[in-house]
C-alpha atoms as a PDB file:
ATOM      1  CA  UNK A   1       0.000   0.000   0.000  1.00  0.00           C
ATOM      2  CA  UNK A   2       0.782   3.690  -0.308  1.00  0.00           C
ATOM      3  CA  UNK A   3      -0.100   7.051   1.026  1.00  0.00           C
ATOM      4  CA  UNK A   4      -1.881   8.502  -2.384  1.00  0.00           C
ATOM      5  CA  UNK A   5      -2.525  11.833  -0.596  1.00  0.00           C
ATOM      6  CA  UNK A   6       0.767  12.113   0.584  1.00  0.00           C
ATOM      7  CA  UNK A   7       2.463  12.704  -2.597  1.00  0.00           C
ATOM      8  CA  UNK A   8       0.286  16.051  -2.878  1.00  0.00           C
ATOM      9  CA  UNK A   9       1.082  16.797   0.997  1.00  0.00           C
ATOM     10  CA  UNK A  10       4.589  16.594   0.165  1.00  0.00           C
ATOM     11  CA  UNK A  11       4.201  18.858  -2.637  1.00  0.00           C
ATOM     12  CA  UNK A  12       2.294  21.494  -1.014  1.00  0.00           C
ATOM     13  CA  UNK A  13       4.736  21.847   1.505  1.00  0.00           C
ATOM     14  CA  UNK A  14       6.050  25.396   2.495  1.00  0.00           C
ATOM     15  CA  UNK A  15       8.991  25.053   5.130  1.00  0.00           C
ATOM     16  CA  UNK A  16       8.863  22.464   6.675  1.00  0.00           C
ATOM     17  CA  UNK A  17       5.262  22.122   7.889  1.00  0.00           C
ATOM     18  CA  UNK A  18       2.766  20.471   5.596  1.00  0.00           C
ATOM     19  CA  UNK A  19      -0.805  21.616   4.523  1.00  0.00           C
ATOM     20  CA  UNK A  20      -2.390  18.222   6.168  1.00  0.00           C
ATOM     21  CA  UNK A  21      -0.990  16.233   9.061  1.00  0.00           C
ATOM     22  CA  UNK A  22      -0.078  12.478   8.393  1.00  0.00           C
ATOM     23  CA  UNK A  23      -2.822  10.873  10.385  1.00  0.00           C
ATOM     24  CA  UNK A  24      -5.718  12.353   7.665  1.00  0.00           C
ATOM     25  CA  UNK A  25      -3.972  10.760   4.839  1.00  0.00           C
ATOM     26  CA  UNK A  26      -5.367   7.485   3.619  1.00  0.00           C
ATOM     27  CA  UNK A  27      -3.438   4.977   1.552  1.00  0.00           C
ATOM     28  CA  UNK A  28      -3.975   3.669  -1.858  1.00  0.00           C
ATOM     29  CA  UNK A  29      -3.659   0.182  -2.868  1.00  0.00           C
ATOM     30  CA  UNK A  30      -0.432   0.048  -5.268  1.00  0.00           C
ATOM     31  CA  UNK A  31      -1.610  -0.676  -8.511  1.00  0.00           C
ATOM     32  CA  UNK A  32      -4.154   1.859  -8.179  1.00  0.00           C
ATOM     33  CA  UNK A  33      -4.454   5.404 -10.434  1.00  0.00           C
ATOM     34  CA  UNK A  34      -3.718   8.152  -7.995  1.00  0.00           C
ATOM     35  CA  UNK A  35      -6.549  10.065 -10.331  1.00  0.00           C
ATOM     36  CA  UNK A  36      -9.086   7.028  -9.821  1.00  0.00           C
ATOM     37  CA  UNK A  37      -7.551   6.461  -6.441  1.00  0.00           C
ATOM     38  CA  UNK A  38      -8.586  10.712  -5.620  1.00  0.00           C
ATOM     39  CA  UNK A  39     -12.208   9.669  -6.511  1.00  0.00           C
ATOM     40  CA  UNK A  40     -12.460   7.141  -3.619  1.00  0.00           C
ATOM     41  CA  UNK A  41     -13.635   9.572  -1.378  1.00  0.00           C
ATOM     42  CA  UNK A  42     -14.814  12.994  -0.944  1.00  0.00           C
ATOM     43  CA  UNK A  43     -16.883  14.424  -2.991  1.00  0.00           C
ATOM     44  CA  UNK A  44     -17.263  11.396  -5.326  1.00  0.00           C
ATOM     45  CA  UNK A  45     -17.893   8.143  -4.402  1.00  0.00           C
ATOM     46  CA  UNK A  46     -17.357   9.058  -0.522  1.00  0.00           C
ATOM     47  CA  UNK A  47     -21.258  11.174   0.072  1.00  0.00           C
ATOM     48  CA  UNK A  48     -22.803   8.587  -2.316  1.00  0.00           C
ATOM     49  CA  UNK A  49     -21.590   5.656  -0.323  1.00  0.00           C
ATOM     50  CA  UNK A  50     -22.171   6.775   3.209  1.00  0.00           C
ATOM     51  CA  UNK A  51     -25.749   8.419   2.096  1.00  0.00           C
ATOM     52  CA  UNK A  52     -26.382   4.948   1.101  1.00  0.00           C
ATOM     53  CA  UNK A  53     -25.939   3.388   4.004  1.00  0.00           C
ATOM     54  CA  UNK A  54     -29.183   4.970   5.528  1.00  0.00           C
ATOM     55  CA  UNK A  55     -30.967   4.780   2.232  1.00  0.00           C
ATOM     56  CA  UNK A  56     -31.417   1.176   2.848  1.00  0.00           C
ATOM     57  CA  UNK A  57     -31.874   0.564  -0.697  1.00  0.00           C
ATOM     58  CA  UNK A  58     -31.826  -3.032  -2.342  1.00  0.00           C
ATOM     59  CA  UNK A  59     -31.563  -4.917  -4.923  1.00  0.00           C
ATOM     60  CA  UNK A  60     -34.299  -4.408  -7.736  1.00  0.00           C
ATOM     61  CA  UNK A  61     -35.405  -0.988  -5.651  1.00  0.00           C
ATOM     62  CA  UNK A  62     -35.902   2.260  -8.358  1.00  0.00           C
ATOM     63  CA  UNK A  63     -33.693   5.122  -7.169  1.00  0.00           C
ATOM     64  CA  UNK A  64     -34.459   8.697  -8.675  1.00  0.00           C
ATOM     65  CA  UNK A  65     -30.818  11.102  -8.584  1.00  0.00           C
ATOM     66  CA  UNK A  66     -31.433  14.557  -9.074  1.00  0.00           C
ATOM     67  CA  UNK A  67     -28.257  16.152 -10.466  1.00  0.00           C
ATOM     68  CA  UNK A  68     -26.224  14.177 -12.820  1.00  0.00           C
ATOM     69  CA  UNK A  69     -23.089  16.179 -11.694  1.00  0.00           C
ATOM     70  CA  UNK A  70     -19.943  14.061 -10.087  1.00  0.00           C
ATOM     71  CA  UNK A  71     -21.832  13.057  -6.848  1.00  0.00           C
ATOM     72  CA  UNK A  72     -25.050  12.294  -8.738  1.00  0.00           C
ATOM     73  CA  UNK A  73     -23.270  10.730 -11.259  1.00  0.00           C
ATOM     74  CA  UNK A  74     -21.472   8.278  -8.691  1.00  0.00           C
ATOM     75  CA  UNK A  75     -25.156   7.846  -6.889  1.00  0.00           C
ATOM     76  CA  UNK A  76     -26.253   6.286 -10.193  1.00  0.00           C
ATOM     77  CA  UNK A  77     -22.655   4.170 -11.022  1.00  0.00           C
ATOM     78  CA  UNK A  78     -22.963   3.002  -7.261  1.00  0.00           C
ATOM     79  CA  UNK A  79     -26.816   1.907  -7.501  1.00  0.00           C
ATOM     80  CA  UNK A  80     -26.420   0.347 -10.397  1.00  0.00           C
ATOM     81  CA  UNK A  81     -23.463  -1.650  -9.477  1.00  0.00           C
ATOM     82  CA  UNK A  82     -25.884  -3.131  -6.397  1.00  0.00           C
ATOM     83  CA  UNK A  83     -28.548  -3.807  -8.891  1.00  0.00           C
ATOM     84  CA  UNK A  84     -30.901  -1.240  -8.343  1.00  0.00           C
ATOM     85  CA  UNK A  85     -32.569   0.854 -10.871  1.00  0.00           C
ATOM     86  CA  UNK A  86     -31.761   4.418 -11.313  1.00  0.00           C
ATOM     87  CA  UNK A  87     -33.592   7.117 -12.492  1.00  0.00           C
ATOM     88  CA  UNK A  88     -31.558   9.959 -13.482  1.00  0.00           C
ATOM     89  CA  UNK A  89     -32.560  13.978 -13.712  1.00  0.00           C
ATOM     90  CA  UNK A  90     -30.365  16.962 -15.220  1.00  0.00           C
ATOM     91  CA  UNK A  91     -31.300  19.796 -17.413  1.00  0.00           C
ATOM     92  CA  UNK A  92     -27.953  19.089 -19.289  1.00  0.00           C
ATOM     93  CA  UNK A  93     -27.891  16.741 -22.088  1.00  0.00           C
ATOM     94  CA  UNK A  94     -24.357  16.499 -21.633  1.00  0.00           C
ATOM     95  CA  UNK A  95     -24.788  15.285 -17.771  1.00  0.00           C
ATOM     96  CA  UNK A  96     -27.807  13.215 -19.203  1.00  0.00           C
ATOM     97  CA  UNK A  97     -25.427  11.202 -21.545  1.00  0.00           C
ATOM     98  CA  UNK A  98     -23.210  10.689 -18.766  1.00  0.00           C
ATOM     99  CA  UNK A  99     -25.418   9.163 -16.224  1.00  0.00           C
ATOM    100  CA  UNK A 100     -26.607   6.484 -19.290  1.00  0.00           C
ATOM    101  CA  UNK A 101     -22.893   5.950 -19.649  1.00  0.00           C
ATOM    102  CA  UNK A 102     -22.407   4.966 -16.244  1.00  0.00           C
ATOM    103  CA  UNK A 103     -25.662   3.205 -15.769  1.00  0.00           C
ATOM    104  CA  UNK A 104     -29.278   4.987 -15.556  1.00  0.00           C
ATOM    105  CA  UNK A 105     -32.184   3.045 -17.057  1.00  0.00           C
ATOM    106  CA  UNK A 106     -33.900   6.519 -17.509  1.00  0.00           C
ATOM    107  CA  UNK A 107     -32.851  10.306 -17.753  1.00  0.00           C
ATOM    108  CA  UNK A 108     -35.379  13.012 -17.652  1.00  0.00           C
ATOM    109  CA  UNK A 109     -34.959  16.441 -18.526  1.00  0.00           C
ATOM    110  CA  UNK A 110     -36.724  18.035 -15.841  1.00  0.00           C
ATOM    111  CA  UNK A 111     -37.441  21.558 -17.468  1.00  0.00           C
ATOM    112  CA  UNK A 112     -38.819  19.904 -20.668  1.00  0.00           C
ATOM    113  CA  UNK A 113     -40.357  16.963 -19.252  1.00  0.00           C
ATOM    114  CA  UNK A 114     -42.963  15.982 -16.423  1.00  0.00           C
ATOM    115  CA  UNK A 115     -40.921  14.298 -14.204  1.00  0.00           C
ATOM    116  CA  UNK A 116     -43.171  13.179 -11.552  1.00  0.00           C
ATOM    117  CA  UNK A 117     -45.636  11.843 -14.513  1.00  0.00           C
ATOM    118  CA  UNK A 118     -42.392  10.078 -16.319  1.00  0.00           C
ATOM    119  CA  UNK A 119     -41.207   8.332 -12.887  1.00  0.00           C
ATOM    120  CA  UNK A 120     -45.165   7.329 -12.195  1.00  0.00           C
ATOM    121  CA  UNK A 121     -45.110   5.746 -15.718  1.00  0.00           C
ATOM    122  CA  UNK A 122     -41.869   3.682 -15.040  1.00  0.00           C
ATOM    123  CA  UNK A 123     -42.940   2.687 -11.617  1.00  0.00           C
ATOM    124  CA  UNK A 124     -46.716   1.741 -11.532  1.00  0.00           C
ATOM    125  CA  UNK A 125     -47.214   4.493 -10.059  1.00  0.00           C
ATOM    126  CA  UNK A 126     -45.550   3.743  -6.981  1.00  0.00           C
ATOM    127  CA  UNK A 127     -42.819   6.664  -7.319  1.00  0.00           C
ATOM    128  CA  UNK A 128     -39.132   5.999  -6.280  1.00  0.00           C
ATOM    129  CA  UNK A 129     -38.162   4.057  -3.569  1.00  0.00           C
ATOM    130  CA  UNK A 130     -35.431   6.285  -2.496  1.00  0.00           C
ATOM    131  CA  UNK A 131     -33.962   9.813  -4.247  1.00  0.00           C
ATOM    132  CA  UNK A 132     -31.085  11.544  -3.632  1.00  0.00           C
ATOM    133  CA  UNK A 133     -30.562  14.918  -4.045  1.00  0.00           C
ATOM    134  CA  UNK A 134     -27.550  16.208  -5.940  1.00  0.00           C
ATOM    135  CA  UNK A 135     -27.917  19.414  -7.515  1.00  0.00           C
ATOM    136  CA  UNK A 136     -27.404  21.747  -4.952  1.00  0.00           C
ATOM    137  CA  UNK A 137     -30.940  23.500  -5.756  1.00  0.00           C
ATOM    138  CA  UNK A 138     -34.057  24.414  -4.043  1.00  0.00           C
ATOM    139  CA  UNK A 139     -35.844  23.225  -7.238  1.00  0.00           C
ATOM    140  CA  UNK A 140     -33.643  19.523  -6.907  1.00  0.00           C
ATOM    141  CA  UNK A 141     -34.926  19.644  -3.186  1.00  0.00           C
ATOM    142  CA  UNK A 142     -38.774  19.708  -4.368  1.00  0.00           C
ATOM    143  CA  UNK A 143     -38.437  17.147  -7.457  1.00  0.00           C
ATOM    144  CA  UNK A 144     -36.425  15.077  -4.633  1.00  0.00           C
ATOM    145  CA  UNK A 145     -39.321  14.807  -2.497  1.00  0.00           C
ATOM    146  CA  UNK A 146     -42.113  14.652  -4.955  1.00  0.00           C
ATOM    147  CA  UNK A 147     -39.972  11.645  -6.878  1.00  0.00           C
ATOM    148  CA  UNK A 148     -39.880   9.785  -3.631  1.00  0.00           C
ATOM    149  CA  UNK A 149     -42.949   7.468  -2.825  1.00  0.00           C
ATOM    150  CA  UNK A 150     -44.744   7.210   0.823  1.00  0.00           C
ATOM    151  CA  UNK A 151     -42.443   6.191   3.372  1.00  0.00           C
ATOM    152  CA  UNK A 152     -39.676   6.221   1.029  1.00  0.00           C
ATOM    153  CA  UNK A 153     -36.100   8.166   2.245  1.00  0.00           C
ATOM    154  CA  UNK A 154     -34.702  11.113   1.009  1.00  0.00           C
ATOM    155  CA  UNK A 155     -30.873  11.945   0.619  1.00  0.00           C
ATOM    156  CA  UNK A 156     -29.758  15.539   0.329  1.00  0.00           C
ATOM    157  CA  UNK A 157     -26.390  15.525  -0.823  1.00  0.00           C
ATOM    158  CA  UNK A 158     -26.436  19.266  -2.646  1.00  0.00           C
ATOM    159  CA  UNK A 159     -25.561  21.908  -0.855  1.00  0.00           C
ATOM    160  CA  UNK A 160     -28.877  23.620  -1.341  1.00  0.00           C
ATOM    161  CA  UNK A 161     -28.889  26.222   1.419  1.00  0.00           C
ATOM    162  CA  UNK A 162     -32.335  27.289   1.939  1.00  0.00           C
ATOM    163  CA  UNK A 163     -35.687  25.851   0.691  1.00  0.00           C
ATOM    164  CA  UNK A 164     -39.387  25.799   1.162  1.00  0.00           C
ATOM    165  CA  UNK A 165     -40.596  22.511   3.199  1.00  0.00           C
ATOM    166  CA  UNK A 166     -44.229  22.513   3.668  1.00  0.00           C
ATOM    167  CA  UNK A 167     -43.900  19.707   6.699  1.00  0.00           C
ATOM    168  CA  UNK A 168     -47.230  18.398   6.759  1.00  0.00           C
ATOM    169  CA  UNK A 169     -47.180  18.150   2.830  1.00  0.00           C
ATOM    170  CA  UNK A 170     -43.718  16.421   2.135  1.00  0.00           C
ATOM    171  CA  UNK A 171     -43.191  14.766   5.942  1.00  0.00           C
ATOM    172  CA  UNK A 172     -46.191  13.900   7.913  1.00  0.00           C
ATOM    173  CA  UNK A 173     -48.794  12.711   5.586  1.00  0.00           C
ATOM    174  CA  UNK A 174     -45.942  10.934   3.395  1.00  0.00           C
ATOM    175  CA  UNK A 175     -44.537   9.218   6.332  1.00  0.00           C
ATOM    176  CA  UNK A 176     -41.000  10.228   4.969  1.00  0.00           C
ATOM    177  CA  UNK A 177     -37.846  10.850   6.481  1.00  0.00           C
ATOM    178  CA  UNK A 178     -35.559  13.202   4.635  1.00  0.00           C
ATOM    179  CA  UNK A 179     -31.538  13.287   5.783  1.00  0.00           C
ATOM    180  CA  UNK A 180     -28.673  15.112   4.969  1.00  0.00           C
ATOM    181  CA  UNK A 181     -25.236  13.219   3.957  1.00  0.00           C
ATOM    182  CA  UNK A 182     -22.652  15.289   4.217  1.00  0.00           C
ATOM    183  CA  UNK A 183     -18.794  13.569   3.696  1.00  0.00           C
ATOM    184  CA  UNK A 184     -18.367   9.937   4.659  1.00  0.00           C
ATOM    185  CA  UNK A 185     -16.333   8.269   7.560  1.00  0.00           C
ATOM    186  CA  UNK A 186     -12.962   7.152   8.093  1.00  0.00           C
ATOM    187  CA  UNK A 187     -14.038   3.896   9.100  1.00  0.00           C
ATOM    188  CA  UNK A 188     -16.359   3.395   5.704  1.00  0.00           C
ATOM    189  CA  UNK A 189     -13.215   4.219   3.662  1.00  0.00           C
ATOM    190  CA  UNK A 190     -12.055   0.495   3.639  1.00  0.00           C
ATOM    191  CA  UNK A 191     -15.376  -0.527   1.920  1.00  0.00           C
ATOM    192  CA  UNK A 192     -15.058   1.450  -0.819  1.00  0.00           C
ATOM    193  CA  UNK A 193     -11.543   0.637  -1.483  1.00  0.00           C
ATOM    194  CA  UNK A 194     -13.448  -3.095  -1.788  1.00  0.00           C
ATOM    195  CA  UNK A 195     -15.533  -1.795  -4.269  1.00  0.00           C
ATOM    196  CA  UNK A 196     -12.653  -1.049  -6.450  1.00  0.00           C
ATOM    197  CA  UNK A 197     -11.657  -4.316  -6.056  1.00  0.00           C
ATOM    198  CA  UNK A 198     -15.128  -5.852  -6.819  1.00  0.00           C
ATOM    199  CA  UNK A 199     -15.314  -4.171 -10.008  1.00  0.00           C
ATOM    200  CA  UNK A 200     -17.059  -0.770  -9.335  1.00  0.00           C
ATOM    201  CA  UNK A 201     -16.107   1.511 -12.561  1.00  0.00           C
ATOM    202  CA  UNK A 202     -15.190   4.466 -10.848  1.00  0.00           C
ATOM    203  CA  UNK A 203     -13.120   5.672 -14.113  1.00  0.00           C
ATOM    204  CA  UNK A 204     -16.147   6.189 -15.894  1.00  0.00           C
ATOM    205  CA  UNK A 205     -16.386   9.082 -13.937  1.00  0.00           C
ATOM    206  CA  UNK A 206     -13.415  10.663 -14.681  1.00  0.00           C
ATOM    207  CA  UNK A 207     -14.203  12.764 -18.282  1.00  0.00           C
ATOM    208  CA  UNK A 208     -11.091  15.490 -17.447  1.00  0.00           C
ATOM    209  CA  UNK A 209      -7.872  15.434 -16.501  1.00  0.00           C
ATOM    210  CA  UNK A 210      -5.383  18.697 -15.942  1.00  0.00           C
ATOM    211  CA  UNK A 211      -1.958  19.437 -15.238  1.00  0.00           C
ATOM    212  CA  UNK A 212      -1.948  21.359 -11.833  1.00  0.00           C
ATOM    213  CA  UNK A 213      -0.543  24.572 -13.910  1.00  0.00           C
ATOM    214  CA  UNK A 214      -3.704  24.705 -15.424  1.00  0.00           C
ATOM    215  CA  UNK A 215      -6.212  25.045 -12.887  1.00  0.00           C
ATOM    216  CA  UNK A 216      -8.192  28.031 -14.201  1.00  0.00           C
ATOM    217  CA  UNK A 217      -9.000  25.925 -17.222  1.00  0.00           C
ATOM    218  CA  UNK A 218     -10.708  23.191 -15.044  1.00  0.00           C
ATOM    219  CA  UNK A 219     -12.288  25.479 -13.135  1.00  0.00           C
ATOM    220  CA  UNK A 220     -13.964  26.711 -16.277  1.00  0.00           C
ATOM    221  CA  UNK A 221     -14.482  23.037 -17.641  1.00  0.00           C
ATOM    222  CA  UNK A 222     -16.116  21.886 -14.629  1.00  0.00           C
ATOM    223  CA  UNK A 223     -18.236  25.538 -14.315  1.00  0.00           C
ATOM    224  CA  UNK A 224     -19.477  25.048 -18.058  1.00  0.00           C
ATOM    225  CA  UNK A 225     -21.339  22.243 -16.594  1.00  0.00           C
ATOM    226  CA  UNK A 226     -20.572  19.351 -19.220  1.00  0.00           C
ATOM    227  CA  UNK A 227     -18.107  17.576 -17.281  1.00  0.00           C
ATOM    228  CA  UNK A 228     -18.255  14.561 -14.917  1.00  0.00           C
ATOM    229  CA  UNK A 229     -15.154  14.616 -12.283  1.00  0.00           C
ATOM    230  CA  UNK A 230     -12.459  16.899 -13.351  1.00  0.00           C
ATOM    231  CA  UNK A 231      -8.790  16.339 -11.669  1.00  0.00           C
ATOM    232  CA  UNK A 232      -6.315  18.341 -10.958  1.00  0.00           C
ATOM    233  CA  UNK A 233      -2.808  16.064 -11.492  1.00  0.00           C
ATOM    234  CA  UNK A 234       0.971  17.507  -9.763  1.00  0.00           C
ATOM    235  CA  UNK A 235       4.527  16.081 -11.495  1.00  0.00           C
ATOM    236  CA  UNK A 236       6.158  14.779  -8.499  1.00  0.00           C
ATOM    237  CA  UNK A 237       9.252  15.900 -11.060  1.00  0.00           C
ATOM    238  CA  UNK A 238       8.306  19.530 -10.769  1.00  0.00           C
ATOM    239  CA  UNK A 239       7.288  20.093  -7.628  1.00  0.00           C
END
């Protein structure tokens, strides 16, 4: 095994004192991409995993993601890789292509398209069994919620600030418990290293890759909205 953060630790050092102690770096099996290895946690397949943990969602269960952007897209990749079947929202065609790529039975353009009518029509009627929210929107939040069916969970992974809840509406008379994921745990991190192992296709999610020296053109790639994950890669031989 090695330290896959570390590299980057070393790097960033100024002095003698790094920019993250030892103990919060986590180490990456040896044959393993330190791009693919980066996407392990964090903001990739690290919310996904540990919101789905309380979704309690099984095999042959419909999932609806809202927000086809890197955490929404490794909702769907993760979901599908248990066998469930995932149901996939962005206003992006470009995002839309990417969640078929990497495993959604369905995508929806929700500003086109009735979503609530489209998910009924796949389901029987009986709405999701779980959603997850990825888009970081107030609007997400709402289509969230009215994708979910009664008694079904709801993951907020999108930093939405505030929204409008009506609690007797979406909570009471659903029966529905809506959580927040934020992160994952330490102790969850060995799980998804197993995943890797198992065959989980986390490079599908990886559409970008740039040298560290160009950083404002990410940025702007990953702004524009068409990407999946976009990395950020440092030459040990120049830094």
């Amino acid at each position: 095994m090695r330290c896959g953060a570390a590299a980057h630790a070393r790097s960033a050092r100024q002095g003698d004192t790094p920019t993250a102690p030892d103990h919060v770096l986590l180490a990456l099996p040896d044959d393993t991409d330190f791009a693919v290895g980066s996407l392990l946690t964090g903001d990739t397949l690290g919310v996904p995993y540990h919101a789905s943990r309380r979704l309690g969602v099984h095999e042959g269960d419909t999932v609806v993601v809202v927000g086809c952007g890197p955490i929404g897209l490794a909702s769907i990749l993760f979901h599908t890789f248990r066998h469930a079947r995932v149901i996939a929202l962005d206003p992006r065609i470009e995002r839309r292509s990417l969640a078929q790529r990497v495993g959604a039975e369905i995508v929806i353009d929700p500003t086109s398209d009735d979503p609530v009518a489209a998910v009924q029509s796949s389901t029987s009627g009986r709405l999701a069994d779980a959603s997850i929210e990825a888009s970081g929107t107030a609007a997400g939040v709402a289509l969230a919620l009215a994708m979910a069916g009664p008694g079904r969970p709801v993951a907020l992974c999108g930093e939405a600030r505030e929204v409008t809840l009506d609690v007797s509406r979406d909570l009471l008379r659903q029966d529905r418990t809506v959580f927040g994921s934020w992160y994952y745990h330490y102790a969850e991190y060995p799980d998804m290293v197993g995943l890797l192992r198992s065959g989980l296709r986390l490079q599908e999610l990886l559409t970008h890759r740039f040298a560290f020296a160009e950083a404002p053109a990410a940025m702007a790639a990953f702004a524009g909205g068409a990407t999946g994950k976009v990395v950020l890669e440092i030459d040990p031989d120049s830094a």
